[in-house]
N, C-alpha and C. Protein backbone atom coordinates (compact mmCIF):
# COMPACT_ATOMS: atom_id res chain seq x y z
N UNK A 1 -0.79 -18.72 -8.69
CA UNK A 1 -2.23 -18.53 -8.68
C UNK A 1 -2.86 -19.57 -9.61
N UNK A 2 -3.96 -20.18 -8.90
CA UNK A 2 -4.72 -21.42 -9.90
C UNK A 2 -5.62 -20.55 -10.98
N UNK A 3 -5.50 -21.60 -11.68
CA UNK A 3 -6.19 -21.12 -13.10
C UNK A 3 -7.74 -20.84 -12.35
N UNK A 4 -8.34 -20.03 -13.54
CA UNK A 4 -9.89 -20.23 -12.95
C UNK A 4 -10.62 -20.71 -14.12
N UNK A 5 -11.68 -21.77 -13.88
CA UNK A 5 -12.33 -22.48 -14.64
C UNK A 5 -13.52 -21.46 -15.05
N UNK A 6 -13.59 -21.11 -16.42
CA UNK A 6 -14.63 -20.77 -17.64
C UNK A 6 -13.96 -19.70 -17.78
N UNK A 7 -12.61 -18.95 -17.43
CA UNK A 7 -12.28 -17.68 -17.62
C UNK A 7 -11.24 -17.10 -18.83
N UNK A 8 -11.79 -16.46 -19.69
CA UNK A 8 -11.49 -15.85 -20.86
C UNK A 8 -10.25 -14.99 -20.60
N UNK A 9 -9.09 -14.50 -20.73
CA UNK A 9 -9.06 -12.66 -20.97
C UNK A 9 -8.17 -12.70 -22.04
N UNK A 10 -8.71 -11.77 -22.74
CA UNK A 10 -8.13 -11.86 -23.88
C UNK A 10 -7.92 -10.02 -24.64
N UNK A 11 -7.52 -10.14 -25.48
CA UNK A 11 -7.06 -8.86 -25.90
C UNK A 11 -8.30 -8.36 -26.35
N UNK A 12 -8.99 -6.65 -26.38
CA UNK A 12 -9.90 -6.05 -27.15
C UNK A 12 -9.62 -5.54 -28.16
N UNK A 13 -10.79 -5.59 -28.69
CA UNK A 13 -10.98 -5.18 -30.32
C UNK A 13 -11.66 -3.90 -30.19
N UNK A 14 -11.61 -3.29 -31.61
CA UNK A 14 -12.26 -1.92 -31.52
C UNK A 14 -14.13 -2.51 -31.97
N UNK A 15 -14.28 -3.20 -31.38
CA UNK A 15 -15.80 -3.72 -31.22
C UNK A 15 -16.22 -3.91 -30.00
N UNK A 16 -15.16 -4.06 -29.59
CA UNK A 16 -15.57 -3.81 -27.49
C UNK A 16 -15.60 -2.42 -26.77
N UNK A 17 -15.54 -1.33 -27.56
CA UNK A 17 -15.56 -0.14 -27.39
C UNK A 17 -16.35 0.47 -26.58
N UNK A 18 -18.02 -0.14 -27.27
CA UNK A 18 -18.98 -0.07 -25.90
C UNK A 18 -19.05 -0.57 -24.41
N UNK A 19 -18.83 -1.49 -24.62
CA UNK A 19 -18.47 -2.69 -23.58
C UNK A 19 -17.24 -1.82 -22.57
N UNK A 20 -16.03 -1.62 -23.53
CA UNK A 20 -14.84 -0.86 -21.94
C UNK A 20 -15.69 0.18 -21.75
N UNK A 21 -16.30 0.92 -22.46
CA UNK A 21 -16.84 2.56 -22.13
C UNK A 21 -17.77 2.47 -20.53
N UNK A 22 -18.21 0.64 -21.14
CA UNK A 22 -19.70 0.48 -20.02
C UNK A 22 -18.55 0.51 -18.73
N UNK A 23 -18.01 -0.63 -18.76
CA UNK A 23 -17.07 -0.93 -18.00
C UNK A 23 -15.96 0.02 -16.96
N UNK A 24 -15.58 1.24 -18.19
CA UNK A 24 -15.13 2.40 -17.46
C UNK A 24 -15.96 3.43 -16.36
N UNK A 25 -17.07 3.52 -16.91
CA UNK A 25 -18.37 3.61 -16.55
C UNK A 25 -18.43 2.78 -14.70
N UNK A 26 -18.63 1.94 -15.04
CA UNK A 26 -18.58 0.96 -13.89
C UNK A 26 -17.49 1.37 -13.00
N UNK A 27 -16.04 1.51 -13.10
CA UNK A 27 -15.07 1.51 -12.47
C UNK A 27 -15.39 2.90 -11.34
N UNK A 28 -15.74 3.76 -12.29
CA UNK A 28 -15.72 5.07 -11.93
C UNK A 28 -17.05 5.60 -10.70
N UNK A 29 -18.11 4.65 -11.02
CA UNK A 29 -19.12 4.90 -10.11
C UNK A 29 -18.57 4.19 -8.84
N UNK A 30 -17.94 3.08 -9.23
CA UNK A 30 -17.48 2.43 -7.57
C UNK A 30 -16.42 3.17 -7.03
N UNK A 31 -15.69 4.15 -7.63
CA UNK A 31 -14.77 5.38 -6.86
C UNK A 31 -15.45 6.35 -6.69
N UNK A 32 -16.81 6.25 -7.14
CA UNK A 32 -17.44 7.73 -6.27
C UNK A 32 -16.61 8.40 -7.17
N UNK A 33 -16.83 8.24 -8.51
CA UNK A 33 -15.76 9.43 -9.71
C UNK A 33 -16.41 9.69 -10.96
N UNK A 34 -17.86 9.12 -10.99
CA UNK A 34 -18.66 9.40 -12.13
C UNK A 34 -18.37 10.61 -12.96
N UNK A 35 -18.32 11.45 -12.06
CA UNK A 35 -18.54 12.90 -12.60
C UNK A 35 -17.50 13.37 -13.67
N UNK A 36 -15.74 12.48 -13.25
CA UNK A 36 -15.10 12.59 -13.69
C UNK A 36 -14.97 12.17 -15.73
N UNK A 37 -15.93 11.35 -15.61
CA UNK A 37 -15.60 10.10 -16.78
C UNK A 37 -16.29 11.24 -17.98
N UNK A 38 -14.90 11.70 -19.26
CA UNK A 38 -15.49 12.45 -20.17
C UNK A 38 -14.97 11.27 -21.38
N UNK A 39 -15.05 10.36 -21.24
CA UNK A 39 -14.57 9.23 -22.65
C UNK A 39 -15.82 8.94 -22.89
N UNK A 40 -15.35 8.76 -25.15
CA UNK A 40 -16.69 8.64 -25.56
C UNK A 40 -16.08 7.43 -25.97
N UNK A 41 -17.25 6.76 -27.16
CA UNK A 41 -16.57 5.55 -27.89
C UNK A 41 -15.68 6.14 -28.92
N UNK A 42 -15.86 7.49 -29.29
CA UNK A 42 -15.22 8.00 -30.20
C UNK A 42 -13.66 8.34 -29.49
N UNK A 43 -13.65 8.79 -28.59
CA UNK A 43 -12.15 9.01 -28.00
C UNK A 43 -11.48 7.53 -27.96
N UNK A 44 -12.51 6.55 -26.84
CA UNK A 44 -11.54 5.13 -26.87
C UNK A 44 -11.37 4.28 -27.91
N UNK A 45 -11.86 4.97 -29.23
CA UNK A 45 -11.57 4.24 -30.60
C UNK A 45 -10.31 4.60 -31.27
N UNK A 46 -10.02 5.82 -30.91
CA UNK A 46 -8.78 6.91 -31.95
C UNK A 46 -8.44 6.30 -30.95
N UNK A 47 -7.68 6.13 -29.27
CA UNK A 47 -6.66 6.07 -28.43
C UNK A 47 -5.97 4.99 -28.28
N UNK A 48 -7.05 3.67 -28.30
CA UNK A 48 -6.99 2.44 -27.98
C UNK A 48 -6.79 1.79 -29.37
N UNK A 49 -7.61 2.24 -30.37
CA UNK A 49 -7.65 1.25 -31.30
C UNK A 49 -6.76 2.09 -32.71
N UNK A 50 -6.24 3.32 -32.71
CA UNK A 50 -6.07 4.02 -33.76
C UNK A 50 -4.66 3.84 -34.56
N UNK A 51 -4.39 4.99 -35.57
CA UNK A 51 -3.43 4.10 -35.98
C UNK A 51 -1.62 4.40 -35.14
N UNK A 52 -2.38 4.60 -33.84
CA UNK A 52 -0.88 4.91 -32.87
C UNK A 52 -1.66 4.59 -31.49
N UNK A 53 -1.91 3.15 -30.73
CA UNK A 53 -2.61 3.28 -29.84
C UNK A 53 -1.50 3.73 -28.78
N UNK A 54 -2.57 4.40 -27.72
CA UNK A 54 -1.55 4.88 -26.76
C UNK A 54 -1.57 3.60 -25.08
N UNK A 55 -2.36 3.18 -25.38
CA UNK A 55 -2.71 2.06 -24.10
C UNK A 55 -3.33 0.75 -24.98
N UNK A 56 -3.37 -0.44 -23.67
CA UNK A 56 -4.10 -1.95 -24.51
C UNK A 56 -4.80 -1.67 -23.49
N UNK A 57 -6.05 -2.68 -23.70
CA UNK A 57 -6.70 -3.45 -22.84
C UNK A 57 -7.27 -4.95 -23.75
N UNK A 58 -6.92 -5.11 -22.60
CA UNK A 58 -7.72 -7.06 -22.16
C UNK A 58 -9.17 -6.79 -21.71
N UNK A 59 -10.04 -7.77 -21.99
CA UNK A 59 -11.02 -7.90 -21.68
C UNK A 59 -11.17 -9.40 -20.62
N UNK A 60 -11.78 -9.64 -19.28
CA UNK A 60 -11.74 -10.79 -18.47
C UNK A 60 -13.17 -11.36 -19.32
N UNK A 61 -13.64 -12.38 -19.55
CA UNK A 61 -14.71 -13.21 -20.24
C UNK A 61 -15.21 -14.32 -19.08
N UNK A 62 -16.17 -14.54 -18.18
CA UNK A 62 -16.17 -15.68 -17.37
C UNK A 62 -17.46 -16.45 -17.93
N UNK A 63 -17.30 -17.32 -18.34
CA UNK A 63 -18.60 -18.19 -19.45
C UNK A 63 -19.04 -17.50 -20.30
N UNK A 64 -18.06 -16.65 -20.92
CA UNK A 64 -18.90 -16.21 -22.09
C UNK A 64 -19.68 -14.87 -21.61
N UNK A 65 -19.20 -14.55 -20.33
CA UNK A 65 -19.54 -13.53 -20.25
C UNK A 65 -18.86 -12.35 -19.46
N UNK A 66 -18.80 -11.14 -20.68
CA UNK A 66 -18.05 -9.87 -19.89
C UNK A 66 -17.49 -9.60 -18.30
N UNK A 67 -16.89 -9.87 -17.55
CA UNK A 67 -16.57 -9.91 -16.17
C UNK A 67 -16.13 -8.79 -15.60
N UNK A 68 -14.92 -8.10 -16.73
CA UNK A 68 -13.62 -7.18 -15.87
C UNK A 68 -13.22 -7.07 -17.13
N UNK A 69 -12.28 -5.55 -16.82
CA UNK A 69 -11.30 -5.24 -17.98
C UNK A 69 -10.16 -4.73 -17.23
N UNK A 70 -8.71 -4.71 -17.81
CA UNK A 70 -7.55 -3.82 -17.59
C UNK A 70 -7.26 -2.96 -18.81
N UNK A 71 -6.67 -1.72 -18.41
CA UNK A 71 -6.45 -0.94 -19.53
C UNK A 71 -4.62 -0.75 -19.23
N UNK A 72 -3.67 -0.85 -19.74
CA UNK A 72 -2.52 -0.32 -19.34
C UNK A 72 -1.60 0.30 -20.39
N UNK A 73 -0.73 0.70 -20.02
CA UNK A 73 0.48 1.05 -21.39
C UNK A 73 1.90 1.55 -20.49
N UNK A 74 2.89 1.34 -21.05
CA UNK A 74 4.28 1.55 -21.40
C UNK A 74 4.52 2.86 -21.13
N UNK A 75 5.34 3.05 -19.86
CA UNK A 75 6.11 4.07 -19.42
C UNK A 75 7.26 3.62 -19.45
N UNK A 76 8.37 4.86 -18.84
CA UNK A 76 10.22 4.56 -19.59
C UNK A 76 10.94 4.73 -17.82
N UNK A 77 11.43 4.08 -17.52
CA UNK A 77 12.28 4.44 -16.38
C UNK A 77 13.56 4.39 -16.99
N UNK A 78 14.08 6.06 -16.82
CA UNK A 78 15.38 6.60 -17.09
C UNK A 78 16.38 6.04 -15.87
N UNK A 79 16.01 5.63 -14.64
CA UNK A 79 16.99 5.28 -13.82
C UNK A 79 17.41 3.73 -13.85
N UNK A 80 16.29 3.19 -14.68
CA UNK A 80 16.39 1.46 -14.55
C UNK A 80 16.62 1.07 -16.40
N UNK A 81 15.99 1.84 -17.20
CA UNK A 81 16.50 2.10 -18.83
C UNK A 81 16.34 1.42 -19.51
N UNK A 82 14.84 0.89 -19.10
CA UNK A 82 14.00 -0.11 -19.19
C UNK A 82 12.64 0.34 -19.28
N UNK A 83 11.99 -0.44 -20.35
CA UNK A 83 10.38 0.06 -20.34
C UNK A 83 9.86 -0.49 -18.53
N UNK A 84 8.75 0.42 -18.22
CA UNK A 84 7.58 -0.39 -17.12
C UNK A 84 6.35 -0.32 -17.79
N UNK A 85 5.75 -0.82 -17.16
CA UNK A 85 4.19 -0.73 -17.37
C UNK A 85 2.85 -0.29 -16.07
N UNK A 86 2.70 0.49 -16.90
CA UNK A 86 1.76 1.48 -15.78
C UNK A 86 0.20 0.48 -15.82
N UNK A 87 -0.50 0.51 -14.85
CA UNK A 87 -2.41 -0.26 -14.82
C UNK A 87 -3.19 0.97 -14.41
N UNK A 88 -3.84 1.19 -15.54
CA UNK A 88 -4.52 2.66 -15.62
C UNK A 88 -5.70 1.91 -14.62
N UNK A 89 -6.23 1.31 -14.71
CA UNK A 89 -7.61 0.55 -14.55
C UNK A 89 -7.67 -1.16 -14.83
N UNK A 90 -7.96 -1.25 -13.56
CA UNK A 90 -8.29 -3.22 -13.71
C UNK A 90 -9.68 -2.80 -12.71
N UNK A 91 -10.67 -3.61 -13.42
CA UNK A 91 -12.20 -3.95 -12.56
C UNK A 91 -12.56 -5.25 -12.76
N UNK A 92 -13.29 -5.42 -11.94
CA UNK A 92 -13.94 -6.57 -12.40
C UNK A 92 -15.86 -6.31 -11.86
N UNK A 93 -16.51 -6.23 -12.41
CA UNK A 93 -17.89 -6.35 -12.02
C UNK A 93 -18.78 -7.04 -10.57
N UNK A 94 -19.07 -6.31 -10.07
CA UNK A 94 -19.48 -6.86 -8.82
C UNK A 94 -20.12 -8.29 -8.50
N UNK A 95 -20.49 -8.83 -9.22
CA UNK A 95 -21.19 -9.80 -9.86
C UNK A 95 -20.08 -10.85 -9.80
N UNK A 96 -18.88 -10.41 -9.81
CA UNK A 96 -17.83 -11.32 -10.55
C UNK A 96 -16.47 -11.42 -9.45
N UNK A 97 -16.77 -10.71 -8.91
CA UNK A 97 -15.55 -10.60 -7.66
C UNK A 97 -15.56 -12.04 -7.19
N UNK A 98 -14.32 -11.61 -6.00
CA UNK A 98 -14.36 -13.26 -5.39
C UNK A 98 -14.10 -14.52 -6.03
N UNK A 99 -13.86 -14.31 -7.62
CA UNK A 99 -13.70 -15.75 -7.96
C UNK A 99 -12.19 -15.97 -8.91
N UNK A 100 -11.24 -14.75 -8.49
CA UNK A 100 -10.30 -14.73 -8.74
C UNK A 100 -9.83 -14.20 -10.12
N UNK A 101 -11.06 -13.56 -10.59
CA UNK A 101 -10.60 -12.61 -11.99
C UNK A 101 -9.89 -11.83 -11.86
N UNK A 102 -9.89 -11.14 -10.37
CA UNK A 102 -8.93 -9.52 -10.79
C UNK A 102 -7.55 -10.33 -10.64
N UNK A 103 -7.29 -11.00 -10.10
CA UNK A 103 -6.29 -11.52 -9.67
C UNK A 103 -5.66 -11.99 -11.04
N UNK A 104 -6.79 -12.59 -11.75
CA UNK A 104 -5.72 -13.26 -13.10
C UNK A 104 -5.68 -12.02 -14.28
N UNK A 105 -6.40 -11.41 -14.44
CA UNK A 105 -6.01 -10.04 -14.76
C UNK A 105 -4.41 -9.35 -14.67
N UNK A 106 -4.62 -9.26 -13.08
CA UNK A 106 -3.37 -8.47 -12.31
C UNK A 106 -2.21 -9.75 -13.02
N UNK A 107 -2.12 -11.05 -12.98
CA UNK A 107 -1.11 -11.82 -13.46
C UNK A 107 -0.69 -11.74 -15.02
N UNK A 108 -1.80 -11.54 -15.52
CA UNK A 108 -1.48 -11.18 -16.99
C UNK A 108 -0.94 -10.24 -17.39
N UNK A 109 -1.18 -9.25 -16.31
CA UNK A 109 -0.36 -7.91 -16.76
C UNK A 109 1.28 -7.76 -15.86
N UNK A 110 1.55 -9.09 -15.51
CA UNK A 110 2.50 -9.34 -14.64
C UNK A 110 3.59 -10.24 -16.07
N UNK A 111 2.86 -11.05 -16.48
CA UNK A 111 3.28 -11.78 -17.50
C UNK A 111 3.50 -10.78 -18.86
N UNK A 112 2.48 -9.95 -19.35
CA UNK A 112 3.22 -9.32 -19.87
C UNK A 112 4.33 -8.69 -19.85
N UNK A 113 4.45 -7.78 -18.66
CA UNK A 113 5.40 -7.26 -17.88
C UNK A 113 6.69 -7.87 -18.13
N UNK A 114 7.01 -9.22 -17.63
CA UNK A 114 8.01 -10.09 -18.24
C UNK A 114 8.11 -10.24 -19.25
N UNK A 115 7.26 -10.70 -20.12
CA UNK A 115 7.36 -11.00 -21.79
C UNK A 115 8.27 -9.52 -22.36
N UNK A 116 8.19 -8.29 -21.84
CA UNK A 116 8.40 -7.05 -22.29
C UNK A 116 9.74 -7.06 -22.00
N UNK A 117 10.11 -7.54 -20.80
CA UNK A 117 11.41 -6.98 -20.32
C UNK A 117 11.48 -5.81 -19.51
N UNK A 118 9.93 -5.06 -19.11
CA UNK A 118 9.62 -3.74 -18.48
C UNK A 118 10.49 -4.75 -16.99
N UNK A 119 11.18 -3.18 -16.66
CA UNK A 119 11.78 -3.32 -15.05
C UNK A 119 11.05 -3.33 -13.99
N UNK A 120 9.59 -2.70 -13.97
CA UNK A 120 8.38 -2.48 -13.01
C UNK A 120 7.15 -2.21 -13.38
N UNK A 121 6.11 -2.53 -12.49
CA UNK A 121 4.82 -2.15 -12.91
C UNK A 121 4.17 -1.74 -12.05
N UNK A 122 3.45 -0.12 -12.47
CA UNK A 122 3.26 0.63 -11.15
C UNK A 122 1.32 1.09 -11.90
N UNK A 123 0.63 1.16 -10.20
CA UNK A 123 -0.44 1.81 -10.40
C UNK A 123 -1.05 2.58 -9.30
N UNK A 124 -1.89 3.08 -9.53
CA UNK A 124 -2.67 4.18 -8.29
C UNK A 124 -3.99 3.08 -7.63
N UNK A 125 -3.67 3.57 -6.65
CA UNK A 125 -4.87 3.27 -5.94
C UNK A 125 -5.64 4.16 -4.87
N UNK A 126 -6.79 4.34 -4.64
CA UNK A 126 -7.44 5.55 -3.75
C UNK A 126 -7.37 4.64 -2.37
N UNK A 127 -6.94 5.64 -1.63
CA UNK A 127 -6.37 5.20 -0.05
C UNK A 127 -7.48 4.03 0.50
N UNK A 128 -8.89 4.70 -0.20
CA UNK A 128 -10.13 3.67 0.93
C UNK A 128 -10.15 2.31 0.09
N UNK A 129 -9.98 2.19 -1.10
CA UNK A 129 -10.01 1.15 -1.91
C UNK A 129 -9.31 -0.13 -0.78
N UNK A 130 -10.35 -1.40 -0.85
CA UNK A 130 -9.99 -2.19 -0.59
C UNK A 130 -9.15 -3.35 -1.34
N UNK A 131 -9.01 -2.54 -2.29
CA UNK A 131 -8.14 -3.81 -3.44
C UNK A 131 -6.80 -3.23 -2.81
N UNK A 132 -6.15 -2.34 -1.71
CA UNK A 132 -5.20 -2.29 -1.48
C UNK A 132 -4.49 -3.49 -0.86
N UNK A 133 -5.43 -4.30 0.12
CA UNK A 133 -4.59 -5.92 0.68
C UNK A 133 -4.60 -6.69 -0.76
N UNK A 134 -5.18 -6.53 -1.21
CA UNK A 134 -4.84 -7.64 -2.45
C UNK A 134 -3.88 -7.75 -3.23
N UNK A 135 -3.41 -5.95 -3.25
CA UNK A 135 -1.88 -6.10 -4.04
C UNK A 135 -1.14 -6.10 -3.10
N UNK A 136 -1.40 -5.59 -2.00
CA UNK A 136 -0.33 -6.16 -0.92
C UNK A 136 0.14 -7.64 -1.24
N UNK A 137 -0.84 -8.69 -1.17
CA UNK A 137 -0.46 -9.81 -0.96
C UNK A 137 0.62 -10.34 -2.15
N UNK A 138 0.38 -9.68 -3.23
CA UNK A 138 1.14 -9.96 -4.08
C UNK A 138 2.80 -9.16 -4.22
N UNK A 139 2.83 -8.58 -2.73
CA UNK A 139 4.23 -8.25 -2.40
C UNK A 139 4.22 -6.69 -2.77
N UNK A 140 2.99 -6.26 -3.23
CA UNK A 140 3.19 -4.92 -4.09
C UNK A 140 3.24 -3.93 -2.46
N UNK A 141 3.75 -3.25 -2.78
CA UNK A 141 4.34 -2.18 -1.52
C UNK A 141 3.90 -0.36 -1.86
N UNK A 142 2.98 0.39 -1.09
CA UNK A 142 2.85 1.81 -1.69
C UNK A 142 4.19 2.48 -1.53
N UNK A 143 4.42 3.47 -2.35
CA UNK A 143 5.63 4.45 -2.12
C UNK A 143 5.78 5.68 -1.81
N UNK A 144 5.89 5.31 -0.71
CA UNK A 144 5.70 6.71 0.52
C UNK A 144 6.15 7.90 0.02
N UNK A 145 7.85 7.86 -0.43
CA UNK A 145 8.15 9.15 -0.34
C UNK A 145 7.75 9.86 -1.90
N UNK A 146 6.76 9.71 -2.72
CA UNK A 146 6.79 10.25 -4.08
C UNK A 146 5.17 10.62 -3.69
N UNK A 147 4.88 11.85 -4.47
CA UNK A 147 3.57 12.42 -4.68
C UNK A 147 2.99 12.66 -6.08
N UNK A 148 1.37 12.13 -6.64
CA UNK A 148 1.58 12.30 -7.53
C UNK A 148 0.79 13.44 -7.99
N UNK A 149 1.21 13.92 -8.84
CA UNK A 149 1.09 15.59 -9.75
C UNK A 149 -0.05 14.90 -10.67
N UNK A 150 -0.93 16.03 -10.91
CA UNK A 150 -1.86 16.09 -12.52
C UNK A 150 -2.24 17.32 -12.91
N UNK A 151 -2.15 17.63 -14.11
CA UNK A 151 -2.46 18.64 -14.72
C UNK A 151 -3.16 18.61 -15.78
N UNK A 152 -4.50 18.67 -14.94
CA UNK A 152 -5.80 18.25 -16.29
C UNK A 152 -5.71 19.12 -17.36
N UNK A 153 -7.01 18.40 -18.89
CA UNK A 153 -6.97 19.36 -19.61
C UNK A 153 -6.72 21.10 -19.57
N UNK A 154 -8.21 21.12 -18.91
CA UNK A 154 -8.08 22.64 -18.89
C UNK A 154 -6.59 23.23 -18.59
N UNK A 155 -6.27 22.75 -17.49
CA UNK A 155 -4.93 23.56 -17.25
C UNK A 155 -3.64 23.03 -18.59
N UNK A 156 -3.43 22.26 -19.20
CA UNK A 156 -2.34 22.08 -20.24
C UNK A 156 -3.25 23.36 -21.09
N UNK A 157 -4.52 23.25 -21.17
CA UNK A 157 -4.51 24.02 -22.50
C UNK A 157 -4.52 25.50 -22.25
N UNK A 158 -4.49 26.19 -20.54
CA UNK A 158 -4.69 27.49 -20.28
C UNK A 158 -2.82 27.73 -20.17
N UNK A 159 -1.99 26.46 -19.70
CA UNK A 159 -0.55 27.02 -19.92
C UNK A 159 0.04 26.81 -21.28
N UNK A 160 -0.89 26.28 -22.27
CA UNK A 160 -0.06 26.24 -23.45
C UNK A 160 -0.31 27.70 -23.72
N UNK A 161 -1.27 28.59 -23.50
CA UNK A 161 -1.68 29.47 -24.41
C UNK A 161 -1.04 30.84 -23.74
N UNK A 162 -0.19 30.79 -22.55
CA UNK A 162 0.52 31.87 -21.97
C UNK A 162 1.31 31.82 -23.04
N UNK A 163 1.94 32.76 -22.76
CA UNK A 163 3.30 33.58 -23.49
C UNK A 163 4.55 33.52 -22.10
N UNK A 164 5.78 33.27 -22.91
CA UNK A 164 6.49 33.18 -21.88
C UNK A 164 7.43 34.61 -21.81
């Protein structure tokens, strides 16, 4: 993939806090998932920036200006016994598509990936999402036979509080 001319991405600081929040913000209205989004700056400050972060993000920069973000972190495959790396979220701003940010994004977190020694790097995507040919092209393949499970707050905190 060719470089792209004026394009930044670089690691965030806990001063970009507003900025991913906007950004998460953003991601979530283009999935039709607004409703979902309960992060404050105060949560993505303790998570991201605290003194045990649990995920990174990169910030994409195109002239100096905000474009796209990825957020990811470090999962363990017990069958391969090897870190992977999971992509919670890569966007890029509508404004900004088309000129090959998500793409160098998606490579950076490919390059990390290597730099790590992680065995794979896996993410979700919603069936209508059209960023599905795009990771196609990059060989990425969905995996049919696995389903995935969630068990939001409420429910961890209504089965912590059973009695067994």
């Amino acid at each position: 993939m060719k470089s792209v001319k004026g394009l930044l991405i670089r690691s965030a600081y806990v001063e970009d806090v507003p900025l991913l929040l906007q950004l998460i913000k953003g991601i979530a209205e283009y999935e039709h998932l607004s409703h979902l989004v309960s992060a404050t700056e105060d949560s993505l400050k303790r998570f991201l920036f605290g003194d045990k972060p649990f995920a990174e993000a990169l910030i994409a920069e195109f002239d100096n200006v905000p474009a796209g973000f990825v957020v990811f972190f470090h999962n363990f495959s017990t069958f391969l016994g090897k870190p992977g790396l999971y992509i919670e979220d890569i966007y890029v701003l509508p404004q900004f598509r088309h000129k090959g940010i998500g793409g160098s994004l998606f490579m950076k977190c490919i390059q990390i990936a290597k730099d790590r020694d992680c065995g794979r790097i896996e993410w979700s995507v919603l069936h209508w999402n059209p960023a599905r040919k795009f990771y196609e092209k990059f060989g990425a393949q969905p995996i049919q036979d696995w389903i995935i499970y969630r068990l939001d707050e409420e429910m961890i905190e209504q089965i912590s509080l059973k009695k067994n």
